[in-house]
C-alpha atoms as a PDB file:
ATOM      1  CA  UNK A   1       0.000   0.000   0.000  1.00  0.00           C
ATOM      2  CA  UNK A   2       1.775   3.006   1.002  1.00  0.00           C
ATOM      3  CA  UNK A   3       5.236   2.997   2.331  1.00  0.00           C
ATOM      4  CA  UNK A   4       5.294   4.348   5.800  1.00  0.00           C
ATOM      5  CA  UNK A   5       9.185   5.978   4.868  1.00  0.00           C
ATOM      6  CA  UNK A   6       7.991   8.126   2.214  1.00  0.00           C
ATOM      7  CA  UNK A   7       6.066  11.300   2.675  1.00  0.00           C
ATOM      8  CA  UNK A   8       2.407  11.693   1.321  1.00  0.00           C
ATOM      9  CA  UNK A   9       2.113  13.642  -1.446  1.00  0.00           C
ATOM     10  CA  UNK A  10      -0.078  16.337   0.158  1.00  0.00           C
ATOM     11  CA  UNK A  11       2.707  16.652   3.236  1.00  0.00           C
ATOM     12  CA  UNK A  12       5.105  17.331  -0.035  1.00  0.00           C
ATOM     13  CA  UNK A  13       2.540  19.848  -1.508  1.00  0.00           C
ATOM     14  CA  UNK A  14       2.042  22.069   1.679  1.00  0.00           C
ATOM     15  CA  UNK A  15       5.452  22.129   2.044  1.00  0.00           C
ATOM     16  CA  UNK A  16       6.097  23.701  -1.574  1.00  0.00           C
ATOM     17  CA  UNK A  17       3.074  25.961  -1.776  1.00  0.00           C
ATOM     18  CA  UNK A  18       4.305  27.132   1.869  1.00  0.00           C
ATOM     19  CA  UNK A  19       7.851  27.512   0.563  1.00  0.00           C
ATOM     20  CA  UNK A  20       6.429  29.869  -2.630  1.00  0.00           C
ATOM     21  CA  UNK A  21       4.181  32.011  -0.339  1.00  0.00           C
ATOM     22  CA  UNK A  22       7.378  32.672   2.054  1.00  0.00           C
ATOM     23  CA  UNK A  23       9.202  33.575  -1.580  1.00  0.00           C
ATOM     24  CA  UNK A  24       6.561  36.065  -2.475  1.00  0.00           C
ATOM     25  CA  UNK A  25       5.829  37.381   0.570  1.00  0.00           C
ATOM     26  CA  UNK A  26       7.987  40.213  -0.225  1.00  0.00           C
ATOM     27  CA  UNK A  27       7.142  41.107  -3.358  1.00  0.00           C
ATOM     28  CA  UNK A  28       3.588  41.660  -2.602  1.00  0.00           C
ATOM     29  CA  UNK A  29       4.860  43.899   0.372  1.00  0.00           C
ATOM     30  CA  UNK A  30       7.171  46.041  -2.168  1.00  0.00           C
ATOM     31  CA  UNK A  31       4.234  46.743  -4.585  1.00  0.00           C
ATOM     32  CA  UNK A  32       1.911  47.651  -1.951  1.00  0.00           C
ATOM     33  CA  UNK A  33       4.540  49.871  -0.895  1.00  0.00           C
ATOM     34  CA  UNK A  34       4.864  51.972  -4.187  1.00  0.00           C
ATOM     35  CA  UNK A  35       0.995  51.735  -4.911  1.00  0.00           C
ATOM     36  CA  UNK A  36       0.165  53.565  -1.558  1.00  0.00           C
ATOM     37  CA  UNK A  37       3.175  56.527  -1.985  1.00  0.00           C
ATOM     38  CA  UNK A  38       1.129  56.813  -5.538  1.00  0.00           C
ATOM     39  CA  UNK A  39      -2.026  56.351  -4.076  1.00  0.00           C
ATOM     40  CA  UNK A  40      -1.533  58.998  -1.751  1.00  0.00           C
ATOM     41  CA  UNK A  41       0.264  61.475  -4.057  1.00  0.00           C
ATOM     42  CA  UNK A  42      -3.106  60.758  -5.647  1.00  0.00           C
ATOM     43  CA  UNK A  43      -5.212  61.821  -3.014  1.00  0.00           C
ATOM     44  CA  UNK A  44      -3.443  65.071  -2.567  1.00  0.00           C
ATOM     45  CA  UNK A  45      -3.479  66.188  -5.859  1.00  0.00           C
ATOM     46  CA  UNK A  46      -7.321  65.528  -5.892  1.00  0.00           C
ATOM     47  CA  UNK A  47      -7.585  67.504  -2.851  1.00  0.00           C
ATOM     48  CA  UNK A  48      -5.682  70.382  -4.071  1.00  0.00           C
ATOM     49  CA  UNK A  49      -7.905  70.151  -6.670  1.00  0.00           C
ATOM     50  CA  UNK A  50     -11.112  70.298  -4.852  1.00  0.00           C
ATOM     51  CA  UNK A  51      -9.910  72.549  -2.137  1.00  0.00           C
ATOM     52  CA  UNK A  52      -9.678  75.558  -4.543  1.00  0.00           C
ATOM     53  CA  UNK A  53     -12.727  74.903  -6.970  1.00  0.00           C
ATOM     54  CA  UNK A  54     -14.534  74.890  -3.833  1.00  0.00           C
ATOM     55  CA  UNK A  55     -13.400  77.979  -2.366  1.00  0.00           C
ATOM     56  CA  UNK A  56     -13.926  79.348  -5.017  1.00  0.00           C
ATOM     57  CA  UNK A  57     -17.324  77.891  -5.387  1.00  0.00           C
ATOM     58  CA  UNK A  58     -18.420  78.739  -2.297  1.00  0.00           C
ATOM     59  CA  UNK A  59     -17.232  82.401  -2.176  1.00  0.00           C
ATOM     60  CA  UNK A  60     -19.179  82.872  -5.217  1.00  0.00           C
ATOM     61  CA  UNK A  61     -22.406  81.203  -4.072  1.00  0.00           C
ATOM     62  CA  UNK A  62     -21.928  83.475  -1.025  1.00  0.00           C
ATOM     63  CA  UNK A  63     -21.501  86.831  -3.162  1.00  0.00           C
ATOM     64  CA  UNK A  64     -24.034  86.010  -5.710  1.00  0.00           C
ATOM     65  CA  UNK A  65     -26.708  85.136  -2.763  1.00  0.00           C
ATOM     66  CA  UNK A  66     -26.081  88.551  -1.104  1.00  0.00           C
ATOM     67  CA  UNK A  67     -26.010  90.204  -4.157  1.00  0.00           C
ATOM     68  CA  UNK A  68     -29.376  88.864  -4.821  1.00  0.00           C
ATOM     69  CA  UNK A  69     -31.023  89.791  -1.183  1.00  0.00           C
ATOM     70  CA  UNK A  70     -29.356  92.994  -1.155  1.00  0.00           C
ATOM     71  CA  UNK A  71     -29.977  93.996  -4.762  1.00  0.00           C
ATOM     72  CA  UNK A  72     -25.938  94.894  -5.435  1.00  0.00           C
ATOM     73  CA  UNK A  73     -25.839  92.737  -8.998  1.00  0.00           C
ATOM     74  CA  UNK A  74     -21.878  92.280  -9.151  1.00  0.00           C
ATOM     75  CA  UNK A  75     -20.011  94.218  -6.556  1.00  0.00           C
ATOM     76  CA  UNK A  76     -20.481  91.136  -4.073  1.00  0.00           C
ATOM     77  CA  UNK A  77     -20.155  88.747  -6.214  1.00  0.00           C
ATOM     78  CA  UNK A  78     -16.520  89.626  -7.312  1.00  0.00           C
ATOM     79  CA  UNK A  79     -15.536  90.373  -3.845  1.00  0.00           C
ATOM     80  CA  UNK A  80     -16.531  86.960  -2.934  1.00  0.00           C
ATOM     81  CA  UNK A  81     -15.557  85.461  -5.493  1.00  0.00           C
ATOM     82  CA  UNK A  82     -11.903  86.637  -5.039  1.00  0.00           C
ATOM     83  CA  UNK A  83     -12.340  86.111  -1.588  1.00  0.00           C
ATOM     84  CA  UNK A  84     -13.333  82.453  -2.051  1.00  0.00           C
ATOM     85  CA  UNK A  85     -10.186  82.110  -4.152  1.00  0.00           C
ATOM     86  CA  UNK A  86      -7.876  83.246  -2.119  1.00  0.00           C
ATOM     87  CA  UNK A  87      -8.914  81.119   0.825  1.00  0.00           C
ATOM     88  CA  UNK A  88      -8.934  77.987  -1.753  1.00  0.00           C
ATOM     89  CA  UNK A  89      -5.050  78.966  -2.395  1.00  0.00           C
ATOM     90  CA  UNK A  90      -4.766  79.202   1.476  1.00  0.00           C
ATOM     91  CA  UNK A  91      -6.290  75.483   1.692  1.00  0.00           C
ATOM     92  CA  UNK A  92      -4.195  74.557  -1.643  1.00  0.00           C
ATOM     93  CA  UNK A  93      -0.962  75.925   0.644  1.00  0.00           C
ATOM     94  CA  UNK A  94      -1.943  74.010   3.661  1.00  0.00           C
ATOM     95  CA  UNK A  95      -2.427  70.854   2.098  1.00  0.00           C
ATOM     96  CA  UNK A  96       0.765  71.185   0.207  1.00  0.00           C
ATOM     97  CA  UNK A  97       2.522  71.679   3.320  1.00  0.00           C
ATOM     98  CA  UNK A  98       0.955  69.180   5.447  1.00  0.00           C
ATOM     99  CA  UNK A  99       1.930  66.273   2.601  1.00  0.00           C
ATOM    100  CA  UNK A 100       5.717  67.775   2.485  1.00  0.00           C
ATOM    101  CA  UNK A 101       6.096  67.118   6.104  1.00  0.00           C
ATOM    102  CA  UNK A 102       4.421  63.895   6.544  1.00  0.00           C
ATOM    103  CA  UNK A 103       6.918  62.383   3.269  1.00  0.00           C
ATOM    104  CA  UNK A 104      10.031  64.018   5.300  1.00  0.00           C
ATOM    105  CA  UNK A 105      11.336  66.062   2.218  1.00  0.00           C
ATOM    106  CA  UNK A 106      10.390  69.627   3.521  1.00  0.00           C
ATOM    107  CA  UNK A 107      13.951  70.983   4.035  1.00  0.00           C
ATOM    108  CA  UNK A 108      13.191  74.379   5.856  1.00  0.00           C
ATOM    109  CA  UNK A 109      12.451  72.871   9.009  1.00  0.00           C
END
């Protein structure tokens, strides 16, 4: 039947796939190392992104509404709007600085 000196085939088997996953085990790790860095530079270029359309959304939905209510037509609406702009830059600077100091290349400080 069998002999009792050799190993079973599926002793032989768990010991090979166990022998490739140790083998690979690293290479997964490095790739899911350089997809999050890209992932994340990613996310804060989105975010830079949406932080200034929205300030500058915002401001102008602000100007144009008071404009509106107090009858003003474009006076508040360009105030706002370069309002809204300039705190979407402030945002855009923020962010920008926030990702240079959590990657560890911001040199000034």
């Amino acid at each position: 039947m069998t002999d009792p000196e050799r190993p079973s085939p599926t002793e032989e088997l768990h010991k090979r796939v166990k022998a490739a996953q140790e083998r690979n085990t690293g290479v997964v790790r490095n790739k899911k190392a350089r997809s999050s860095s890209v992932g994340t530079g990613m996310g804060v270029g989105v975010k830079v992104g949406v932080d200034l359309v929205v300030g500058v959304g915002v401001g102008a939905a602000i100007g144009w509404g008071l404009d509106w209510w107090l009858e003003t037509k474009p006076i508040l609406l360009v105030i706002f709007l370069i309002f809204g702009f300039i705190a979407g830059l402030m945002n855009v600077v923020r962010t920008a600085n926030q990702s240079f100091k959590s990657s560890g290349t911001n040199s000034g400080n």
